[in-house]
N, C-alpha and C. Protein backbone atom coordinates (compact mmCIF):
# COMPACT_ATOMS: atom_id res chain seq x y z
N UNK A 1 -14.48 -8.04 -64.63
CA UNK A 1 -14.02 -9.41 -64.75
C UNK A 1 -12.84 -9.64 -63.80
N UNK A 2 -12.65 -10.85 -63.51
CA UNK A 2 -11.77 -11.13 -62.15
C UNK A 2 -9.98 -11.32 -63.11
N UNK A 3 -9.37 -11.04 -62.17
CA UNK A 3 -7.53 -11.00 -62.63
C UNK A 3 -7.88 -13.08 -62.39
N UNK A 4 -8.07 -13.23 -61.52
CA UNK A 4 -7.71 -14.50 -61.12
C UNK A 4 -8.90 -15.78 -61.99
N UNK A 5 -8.73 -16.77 -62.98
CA UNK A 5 -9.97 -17.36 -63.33
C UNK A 5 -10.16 -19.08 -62.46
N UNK A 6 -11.23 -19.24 -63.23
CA UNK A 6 -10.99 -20.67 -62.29
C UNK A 6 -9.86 -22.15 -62.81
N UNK A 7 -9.39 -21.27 -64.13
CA UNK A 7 -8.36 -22.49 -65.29
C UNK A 7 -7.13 -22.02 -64.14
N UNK A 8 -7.09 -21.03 -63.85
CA UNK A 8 -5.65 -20.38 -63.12
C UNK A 8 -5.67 -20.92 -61.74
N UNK A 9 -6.73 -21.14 -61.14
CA UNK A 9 -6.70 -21.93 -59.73
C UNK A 9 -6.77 -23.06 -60.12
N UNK A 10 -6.98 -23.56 -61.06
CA UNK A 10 -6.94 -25.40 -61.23
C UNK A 10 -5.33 -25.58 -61.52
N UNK A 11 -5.19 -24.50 -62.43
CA UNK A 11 -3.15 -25.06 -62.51
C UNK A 11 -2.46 -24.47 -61.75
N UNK A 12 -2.75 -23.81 -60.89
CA UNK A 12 -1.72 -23.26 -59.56
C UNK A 12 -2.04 -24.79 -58.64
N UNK A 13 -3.53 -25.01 -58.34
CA UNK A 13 -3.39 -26.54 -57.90
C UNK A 13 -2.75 -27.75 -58.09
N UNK A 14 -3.26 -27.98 -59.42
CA UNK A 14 -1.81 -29.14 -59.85
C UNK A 14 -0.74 -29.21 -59.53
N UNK A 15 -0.33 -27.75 -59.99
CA UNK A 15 1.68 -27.49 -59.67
C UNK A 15 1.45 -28.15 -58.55
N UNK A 16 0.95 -27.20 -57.32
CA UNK A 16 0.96 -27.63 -55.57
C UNK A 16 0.78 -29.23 -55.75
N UNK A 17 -0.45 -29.68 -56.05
CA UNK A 17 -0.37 -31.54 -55.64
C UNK A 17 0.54 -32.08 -56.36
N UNK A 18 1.63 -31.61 -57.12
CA UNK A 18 2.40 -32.26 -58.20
C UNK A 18 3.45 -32.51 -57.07
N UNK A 19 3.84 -31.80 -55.75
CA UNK A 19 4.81 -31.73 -55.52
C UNK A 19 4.58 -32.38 -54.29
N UNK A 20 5.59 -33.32 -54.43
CA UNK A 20 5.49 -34.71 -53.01
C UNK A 20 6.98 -34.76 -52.81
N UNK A 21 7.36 -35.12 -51.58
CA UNK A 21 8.55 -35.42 -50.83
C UNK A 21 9.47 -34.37 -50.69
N UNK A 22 10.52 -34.75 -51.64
CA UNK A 22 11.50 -33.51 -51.33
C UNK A 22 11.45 -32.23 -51.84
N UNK A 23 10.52 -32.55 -53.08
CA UNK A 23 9.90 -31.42 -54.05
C UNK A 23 8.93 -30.67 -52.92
N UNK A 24 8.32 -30.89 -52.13
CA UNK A 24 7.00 -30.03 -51.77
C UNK A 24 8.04 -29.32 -50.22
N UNK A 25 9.42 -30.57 -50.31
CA UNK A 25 9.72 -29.77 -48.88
C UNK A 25 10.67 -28.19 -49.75
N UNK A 26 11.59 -28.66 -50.89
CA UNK A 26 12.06 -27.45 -51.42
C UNK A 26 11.03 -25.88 -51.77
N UNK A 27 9.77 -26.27 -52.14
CA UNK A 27 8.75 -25.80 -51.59
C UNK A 27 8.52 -25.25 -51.02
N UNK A 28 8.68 -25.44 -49.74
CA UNK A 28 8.34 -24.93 -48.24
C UNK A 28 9.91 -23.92 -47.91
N UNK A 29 10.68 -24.13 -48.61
CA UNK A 29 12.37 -23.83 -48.50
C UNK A 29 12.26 -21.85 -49.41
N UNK A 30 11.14 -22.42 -50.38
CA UNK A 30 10.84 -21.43 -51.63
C UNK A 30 10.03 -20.35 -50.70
N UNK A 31 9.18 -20.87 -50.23
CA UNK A 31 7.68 -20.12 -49.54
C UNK A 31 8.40 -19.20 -48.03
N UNK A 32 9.39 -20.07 -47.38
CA UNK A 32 9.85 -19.24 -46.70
C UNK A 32 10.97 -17.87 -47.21
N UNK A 33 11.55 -17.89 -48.11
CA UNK A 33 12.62 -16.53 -49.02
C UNK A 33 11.18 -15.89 -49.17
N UNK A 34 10.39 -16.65 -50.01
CA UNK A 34 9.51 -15.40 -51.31
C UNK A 34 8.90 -14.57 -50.15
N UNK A 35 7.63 -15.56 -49.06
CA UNK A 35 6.93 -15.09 -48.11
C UNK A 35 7.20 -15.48 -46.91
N UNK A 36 8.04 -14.40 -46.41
CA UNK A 36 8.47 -15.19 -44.93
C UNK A 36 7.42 -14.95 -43.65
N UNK A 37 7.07 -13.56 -44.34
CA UNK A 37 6.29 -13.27 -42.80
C UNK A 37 5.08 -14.59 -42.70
N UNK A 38 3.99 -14.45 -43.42
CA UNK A 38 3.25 -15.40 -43.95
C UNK A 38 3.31 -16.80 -43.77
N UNK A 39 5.07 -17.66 -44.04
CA UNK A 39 4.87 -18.49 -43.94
C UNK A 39 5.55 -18.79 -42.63
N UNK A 40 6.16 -17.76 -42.20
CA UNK A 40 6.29 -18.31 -40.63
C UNK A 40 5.04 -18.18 -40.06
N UNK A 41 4.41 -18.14 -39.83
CA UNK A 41 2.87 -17.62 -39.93
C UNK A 41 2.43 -18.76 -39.51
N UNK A 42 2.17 -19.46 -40.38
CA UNK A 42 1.54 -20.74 -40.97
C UNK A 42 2.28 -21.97 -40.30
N UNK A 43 3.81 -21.81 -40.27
CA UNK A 43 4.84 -22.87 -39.51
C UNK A 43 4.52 -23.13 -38.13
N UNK A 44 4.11 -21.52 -37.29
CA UNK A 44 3.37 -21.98 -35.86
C UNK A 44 2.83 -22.77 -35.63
N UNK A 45 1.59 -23.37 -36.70
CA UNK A 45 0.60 -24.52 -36.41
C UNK A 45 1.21 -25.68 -36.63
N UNK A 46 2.52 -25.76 -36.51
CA UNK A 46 2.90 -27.17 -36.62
C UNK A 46 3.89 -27.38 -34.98
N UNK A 47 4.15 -26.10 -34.72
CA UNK A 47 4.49 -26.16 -33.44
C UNK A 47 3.75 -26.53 -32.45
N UNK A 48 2.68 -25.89 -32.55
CA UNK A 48 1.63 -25.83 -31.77
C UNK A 48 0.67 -27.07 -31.95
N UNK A 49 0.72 -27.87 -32.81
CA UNK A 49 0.53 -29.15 -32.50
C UNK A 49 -0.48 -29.78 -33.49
N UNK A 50 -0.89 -28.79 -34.90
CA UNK A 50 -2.12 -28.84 -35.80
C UNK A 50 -1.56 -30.60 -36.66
N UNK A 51 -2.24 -31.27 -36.50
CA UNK A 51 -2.53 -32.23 -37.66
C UNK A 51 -1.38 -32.27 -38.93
N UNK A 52 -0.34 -33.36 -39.47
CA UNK A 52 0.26 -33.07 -40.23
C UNK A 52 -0.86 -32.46 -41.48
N UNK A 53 -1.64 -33.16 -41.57
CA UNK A 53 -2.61 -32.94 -43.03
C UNK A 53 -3.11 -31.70 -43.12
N UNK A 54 -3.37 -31.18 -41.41
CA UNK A 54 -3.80 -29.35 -41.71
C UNK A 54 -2.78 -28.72 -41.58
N UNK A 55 -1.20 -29.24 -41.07
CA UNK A 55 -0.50 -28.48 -41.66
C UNK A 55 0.14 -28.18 -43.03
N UNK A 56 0.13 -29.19 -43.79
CA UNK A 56 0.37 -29.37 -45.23
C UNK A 56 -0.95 -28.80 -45.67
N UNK A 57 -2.20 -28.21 -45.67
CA UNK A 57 -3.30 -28.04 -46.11
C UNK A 57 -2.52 -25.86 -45.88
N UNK A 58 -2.27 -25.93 -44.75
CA UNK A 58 -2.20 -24.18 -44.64
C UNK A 58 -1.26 -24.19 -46.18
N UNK A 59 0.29 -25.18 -46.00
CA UNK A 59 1.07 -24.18 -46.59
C UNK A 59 0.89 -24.79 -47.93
N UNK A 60 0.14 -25.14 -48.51
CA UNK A 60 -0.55 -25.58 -49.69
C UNK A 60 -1.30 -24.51 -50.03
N UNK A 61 -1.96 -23.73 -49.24
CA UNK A 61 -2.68 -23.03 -49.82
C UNK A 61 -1.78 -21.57 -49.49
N UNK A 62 -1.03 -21.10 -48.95
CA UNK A 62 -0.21 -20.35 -49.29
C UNK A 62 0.71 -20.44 -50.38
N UNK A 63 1.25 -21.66 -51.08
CA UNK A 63 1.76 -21.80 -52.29
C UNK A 63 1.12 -21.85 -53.10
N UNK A 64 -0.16 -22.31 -53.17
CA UNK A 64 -1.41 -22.01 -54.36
C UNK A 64 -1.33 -20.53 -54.56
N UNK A 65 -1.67 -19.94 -53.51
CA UNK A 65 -1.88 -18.36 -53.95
C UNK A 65 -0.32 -17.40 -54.22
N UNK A 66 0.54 -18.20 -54.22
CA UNK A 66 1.98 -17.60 -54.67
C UNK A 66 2.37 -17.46 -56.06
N UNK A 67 2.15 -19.29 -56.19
CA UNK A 67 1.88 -19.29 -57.51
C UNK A 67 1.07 -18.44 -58.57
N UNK A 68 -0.03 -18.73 -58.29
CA UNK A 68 -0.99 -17.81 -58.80
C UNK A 68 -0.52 -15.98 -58.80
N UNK A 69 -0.03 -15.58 -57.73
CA UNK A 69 0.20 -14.20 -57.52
C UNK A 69 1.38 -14.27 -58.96
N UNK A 70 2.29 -15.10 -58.51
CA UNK A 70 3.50 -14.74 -59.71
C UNK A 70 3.24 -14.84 -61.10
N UNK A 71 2.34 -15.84 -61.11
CA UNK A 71 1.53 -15.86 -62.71
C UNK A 71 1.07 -14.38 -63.38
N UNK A 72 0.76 -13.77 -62.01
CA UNK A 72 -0.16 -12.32 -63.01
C UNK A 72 0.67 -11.47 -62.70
N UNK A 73 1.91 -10.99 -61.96
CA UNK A 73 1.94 -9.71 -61.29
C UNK A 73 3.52 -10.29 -61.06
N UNK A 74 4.48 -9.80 -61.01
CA UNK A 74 5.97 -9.57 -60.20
C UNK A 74 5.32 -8.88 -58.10
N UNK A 75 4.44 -7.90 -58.81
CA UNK A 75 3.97 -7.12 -57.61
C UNK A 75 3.30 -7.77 -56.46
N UNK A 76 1.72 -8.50 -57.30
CA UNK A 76 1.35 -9.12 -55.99
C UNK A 76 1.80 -10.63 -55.92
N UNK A 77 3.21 -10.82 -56.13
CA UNK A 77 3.75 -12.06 -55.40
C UNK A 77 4.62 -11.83 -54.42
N UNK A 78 5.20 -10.03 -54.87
CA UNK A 78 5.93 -9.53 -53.61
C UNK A 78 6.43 -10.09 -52.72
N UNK A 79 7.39 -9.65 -51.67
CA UNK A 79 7.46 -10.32 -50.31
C UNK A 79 6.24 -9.42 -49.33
N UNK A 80 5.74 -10.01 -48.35
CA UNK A 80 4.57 -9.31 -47.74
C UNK A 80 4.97 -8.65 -46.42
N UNK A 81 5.47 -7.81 -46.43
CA UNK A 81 5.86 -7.20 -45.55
C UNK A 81 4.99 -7.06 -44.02
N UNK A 82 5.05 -7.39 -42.55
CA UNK A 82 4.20 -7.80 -41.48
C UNK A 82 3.67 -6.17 -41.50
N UNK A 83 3.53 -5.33 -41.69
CA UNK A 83 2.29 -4.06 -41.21
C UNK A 83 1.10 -4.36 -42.51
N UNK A 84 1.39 -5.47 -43.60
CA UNK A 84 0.72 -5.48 -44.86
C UNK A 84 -0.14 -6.83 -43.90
N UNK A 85 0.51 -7.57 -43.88
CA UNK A 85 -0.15 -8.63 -43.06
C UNK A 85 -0.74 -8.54 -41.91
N UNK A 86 -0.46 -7.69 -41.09
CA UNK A 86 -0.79 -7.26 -39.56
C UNK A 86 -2.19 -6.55 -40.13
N UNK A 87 -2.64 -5.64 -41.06
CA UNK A 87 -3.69 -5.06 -41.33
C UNK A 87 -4.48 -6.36 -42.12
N UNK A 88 -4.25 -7.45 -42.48
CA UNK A 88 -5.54 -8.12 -43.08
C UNK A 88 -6.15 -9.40 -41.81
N UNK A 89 -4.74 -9.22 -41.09
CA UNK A 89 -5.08 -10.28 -39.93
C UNK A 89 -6.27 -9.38 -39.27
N UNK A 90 -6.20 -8.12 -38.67
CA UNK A 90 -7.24 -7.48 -38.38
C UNK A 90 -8.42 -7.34 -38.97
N UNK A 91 -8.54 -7.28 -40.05
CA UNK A 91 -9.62 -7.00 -40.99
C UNK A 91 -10.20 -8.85 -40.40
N UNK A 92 -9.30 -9.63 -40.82
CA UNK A 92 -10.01 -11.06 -40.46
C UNK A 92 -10.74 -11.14 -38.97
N UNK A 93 -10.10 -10.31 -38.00
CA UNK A 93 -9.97 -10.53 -36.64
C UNK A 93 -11.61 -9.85 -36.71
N UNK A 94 -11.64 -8.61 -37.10
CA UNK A 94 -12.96 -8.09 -37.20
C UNK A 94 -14.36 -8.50 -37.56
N UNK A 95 -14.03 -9.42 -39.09
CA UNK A 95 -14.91 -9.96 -39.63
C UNK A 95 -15.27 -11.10 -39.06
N UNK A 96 -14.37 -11.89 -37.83
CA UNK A 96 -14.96 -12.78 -37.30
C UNK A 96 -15.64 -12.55 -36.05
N UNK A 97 -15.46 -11.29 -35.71
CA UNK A 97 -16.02 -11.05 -34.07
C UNK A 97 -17.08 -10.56 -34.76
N UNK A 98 -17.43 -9.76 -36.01
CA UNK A 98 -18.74 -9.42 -36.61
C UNK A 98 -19.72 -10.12 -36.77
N UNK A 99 -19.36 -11.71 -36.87
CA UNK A 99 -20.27 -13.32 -37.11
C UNK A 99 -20.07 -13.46 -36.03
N UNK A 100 -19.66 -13.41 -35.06
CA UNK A 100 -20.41 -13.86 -33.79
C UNK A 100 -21.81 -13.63 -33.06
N UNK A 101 -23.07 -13.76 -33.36
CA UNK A 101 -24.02 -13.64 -32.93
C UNK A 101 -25.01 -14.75 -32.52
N UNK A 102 -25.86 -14.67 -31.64
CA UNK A 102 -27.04 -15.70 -31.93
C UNK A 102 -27.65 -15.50 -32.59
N UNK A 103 -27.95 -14.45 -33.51
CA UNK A 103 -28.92 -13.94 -34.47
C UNK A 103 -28.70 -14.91 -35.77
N UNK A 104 -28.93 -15.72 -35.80
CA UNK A 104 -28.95 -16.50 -37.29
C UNK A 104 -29.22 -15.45 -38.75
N UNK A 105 -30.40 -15.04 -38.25
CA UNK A 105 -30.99 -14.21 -39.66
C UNK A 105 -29.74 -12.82 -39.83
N UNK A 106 -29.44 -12.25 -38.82
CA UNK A 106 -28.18 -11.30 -38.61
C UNK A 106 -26.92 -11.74 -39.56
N UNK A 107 -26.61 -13.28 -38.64
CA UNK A 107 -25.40 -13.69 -38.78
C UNK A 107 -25.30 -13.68 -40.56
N UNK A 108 -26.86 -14.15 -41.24
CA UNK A 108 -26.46 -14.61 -42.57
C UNK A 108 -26.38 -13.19 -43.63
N UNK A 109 -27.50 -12.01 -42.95
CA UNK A 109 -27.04 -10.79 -43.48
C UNK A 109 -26.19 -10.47 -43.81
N UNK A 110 -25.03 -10.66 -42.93
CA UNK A 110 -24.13 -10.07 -42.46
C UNK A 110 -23.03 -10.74 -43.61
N UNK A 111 -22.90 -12.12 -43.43
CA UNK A 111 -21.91 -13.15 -44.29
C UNK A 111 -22.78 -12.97 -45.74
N UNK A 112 -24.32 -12.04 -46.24
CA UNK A 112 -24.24 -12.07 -47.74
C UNK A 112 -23.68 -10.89 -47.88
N UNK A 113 -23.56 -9.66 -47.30
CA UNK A 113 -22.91 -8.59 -47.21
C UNK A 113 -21.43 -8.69 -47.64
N UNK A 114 -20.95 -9.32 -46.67
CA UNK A 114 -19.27 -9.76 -47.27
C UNK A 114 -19.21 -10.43 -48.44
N UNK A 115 -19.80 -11.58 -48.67
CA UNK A 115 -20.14 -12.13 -49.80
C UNK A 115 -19.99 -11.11 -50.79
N UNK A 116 -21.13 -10.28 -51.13
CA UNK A 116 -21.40 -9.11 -51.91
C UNK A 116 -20.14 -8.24 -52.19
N UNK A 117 -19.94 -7.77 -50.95
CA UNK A 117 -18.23 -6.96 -51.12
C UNK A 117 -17.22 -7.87 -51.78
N UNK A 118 -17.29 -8.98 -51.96
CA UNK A 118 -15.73 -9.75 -52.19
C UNK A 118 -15.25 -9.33 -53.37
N UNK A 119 -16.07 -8.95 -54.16
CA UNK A 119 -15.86 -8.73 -56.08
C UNK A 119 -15.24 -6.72 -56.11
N UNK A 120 -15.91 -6.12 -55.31
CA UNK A 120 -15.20 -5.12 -55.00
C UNK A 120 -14.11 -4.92 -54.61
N UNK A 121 -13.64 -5.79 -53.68
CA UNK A 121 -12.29 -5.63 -52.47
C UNK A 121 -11.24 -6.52 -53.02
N UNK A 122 -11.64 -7.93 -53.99
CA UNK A 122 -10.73 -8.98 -54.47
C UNK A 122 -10.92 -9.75 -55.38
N UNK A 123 -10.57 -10.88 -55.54
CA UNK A 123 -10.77 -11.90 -56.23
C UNK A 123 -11.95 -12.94 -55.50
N UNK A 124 -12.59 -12.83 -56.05
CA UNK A 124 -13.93 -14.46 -55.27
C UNK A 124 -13.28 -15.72 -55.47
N UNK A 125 -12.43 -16.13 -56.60
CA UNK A 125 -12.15 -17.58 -56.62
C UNK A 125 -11.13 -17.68 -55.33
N UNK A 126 -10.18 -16.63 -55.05
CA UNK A 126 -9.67 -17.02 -53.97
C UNK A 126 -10.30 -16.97 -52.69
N UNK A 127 -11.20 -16.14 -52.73
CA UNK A 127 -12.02 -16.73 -51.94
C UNK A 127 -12.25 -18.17 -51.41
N UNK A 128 -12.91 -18.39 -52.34
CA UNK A 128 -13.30 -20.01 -52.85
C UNK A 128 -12.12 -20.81 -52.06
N UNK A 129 -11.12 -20.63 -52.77
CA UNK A 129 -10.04 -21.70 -52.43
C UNK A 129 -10.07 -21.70 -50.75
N UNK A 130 -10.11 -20.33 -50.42
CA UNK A 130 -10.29 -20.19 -48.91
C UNK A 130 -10.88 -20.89 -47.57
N UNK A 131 -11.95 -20.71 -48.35
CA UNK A 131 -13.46 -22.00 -47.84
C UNK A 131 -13.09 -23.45 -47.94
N UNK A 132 -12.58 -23.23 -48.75
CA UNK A 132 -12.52 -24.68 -49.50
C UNK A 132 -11.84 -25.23 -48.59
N UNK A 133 -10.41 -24.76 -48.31
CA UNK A 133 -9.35 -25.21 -47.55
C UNK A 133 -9.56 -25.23 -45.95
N UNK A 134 -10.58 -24.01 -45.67
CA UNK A 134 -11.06 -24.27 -43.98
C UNK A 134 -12.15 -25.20 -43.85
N UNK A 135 -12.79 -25.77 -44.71
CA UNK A 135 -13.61 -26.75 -44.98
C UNK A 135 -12.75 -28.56 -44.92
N UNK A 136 -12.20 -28.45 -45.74
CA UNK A 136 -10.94 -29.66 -45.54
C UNK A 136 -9.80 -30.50 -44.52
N UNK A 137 -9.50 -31.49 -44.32
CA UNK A 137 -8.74 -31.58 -43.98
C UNK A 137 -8.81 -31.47 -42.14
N UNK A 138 -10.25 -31.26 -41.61
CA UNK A 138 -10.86 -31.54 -40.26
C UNK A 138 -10.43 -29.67 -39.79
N UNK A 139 -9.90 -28.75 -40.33
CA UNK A 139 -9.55 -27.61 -39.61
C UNK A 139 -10.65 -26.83 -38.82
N UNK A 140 -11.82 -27.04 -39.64
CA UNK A 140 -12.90 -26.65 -39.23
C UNK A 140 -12.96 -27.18 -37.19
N UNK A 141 -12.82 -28.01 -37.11
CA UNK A 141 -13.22 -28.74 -36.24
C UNK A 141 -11.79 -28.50 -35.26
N UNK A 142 -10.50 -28.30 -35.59
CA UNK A 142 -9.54 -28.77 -35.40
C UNK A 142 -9.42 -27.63 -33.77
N UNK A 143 -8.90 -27.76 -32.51
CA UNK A 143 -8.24 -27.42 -31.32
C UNK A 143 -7.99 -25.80 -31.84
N UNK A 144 -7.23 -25.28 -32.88
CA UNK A 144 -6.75 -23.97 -33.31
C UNK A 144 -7.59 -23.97 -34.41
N UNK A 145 -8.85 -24.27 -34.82
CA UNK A 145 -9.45 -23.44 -35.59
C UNK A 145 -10.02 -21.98 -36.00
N UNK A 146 -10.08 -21.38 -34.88
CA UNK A 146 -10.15 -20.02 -34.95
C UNK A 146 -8.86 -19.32 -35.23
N UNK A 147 -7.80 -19.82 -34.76
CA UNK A 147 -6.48 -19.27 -35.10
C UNK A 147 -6.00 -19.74 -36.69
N UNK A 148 -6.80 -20.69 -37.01
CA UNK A 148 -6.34 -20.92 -38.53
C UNK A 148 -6.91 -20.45 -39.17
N UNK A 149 -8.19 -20.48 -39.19
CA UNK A 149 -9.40 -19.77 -39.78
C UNK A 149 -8.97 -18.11 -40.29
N UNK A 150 -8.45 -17.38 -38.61
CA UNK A 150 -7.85 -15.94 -38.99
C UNK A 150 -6.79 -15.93 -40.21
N UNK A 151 -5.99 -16.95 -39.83
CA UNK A 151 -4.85 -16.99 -40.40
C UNK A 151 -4.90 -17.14 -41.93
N UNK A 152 -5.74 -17.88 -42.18
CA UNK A 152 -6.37 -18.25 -43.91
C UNK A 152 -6.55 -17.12 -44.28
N UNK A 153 -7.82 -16.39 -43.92
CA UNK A 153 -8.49 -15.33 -44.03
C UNK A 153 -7.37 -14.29 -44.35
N UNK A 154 -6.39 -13.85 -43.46
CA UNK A 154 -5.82 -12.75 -43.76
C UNK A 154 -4.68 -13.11 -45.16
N UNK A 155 -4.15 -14.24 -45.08
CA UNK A 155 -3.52 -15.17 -46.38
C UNK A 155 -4.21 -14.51 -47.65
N UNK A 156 -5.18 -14.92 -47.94
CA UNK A 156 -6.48 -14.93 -48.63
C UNK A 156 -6.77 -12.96 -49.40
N UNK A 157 -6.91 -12.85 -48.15
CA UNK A 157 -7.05 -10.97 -47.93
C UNK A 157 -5.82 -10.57 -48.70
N UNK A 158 -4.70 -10.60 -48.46
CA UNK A 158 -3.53 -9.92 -48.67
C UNK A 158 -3.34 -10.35 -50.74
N UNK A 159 -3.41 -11.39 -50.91
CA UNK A 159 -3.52 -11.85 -52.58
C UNK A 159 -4.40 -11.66 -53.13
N UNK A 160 -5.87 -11.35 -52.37
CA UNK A 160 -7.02 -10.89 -52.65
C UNK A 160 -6.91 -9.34 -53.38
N UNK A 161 -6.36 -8.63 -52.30
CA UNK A 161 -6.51 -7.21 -52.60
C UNK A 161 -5.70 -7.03 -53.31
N UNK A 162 -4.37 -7.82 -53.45
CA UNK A 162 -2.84 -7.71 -54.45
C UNK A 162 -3.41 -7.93 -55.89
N UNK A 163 -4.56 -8.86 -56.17
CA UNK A 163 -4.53 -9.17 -57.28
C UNK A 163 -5.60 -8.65 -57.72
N UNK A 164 -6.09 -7.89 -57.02
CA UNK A 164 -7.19 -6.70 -57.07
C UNK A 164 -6.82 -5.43 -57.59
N UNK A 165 -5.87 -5.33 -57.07
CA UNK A 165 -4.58 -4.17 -57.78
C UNK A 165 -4.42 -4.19 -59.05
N UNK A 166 -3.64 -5.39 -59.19
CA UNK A 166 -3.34 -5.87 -60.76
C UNK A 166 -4.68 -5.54 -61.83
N UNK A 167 -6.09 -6.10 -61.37
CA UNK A 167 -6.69 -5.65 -62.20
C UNK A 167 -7.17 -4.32 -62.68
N UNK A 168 -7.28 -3.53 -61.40
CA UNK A 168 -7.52 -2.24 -61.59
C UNK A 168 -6.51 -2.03 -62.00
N UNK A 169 -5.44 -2.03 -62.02
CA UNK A 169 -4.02 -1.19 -63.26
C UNK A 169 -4.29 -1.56 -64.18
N UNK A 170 -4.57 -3.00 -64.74
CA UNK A 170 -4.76 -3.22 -65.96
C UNK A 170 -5.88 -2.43 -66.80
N UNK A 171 -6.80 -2.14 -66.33
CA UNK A 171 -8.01 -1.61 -66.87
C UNK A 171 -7.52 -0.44 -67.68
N UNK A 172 -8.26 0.03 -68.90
CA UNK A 172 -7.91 1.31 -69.40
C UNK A 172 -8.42 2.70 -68.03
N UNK A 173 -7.39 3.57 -68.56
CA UNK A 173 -7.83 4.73 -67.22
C UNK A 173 -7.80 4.22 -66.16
N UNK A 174 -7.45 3.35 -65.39
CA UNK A 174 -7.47 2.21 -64.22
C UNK A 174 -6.51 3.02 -63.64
């Protein structure tokens, strides 16, 4: 059974859309102490020129999964230290040069394969939120989509496997 449910991503959501103006910027004030590497991370794409809405969409979903991390764990809300992050950005970097094919029938092997692994390696709803959020908000489409796309992905990865942790400790004999 998953650490993370889908009642726990609906109220880590709320909190996040609850918070407008100066609240969502103290927020962003919070996200940089707790997760700095991460959310400087994420701050690039506003340099670099991403859409206010996909930039409020990244660090939305880095505070979704903060929230959520602190809900279950002191541990995986951690600060994320960059060789912790530097290894899921790779893992992302990999898994996207792995979907690069013309092989359609390949390509979809390949994405039920990962699919399949996600329940082993993490949480699936964050998953979910994952998709969800590179789906939204035009990123898909957007000038730095491949650079956001990684960037989600390894986001995603790092609370994935953190809260993957949590459950395997919790387990008896775990």
């Amino acid at each position: 059974m998953s650490t993370v449910s889908p009642k726990d991503i609906a109220k880590a959501l709320a909190r996040q859309q609850a918070l407008v103006g100066q609240a969502w910027i103290d927020r962003c004030d919070d996200l940089a102490v707790q997760q700095r590497v991460m959310f400087l991370e994420l701050v690039t794409f506003a340099r670099d020129g991403v859409a206010g809405e996909q930039f409020q969409a990244l660090i939305n979903f880095l505070s979704v999964l903060q929230f959520l991390a602190k809900d279950h764990s002191e541990a995986a809300a951690a600060p994320v230290a960059m060789p912790e992050f530097r290894e899921s950005v790779e893992r992302a970097v990999l898994f996207f040069k792995t979907m690069e094919t013309d092989d359609t029938h390949d390509q979809t092997r390949m994405a039920a394969a990962w699919y399949a692994g996600i329940d082993r390696q993490g949480e699936p709803v964050i998953w979910a939120v994952c998709i969800q959020t590179l789906q939204s908000h035009g990123i898909l489409v957007a000038p730095l989509a491949v650079d956001m796309g990684i960037t989600l992905y390894a986001v995603a990865d790092v609370f994935s496997r953190r809260l993957a942790d949590v459950k395997r400790a919790r387990r008896p004999n775990g």
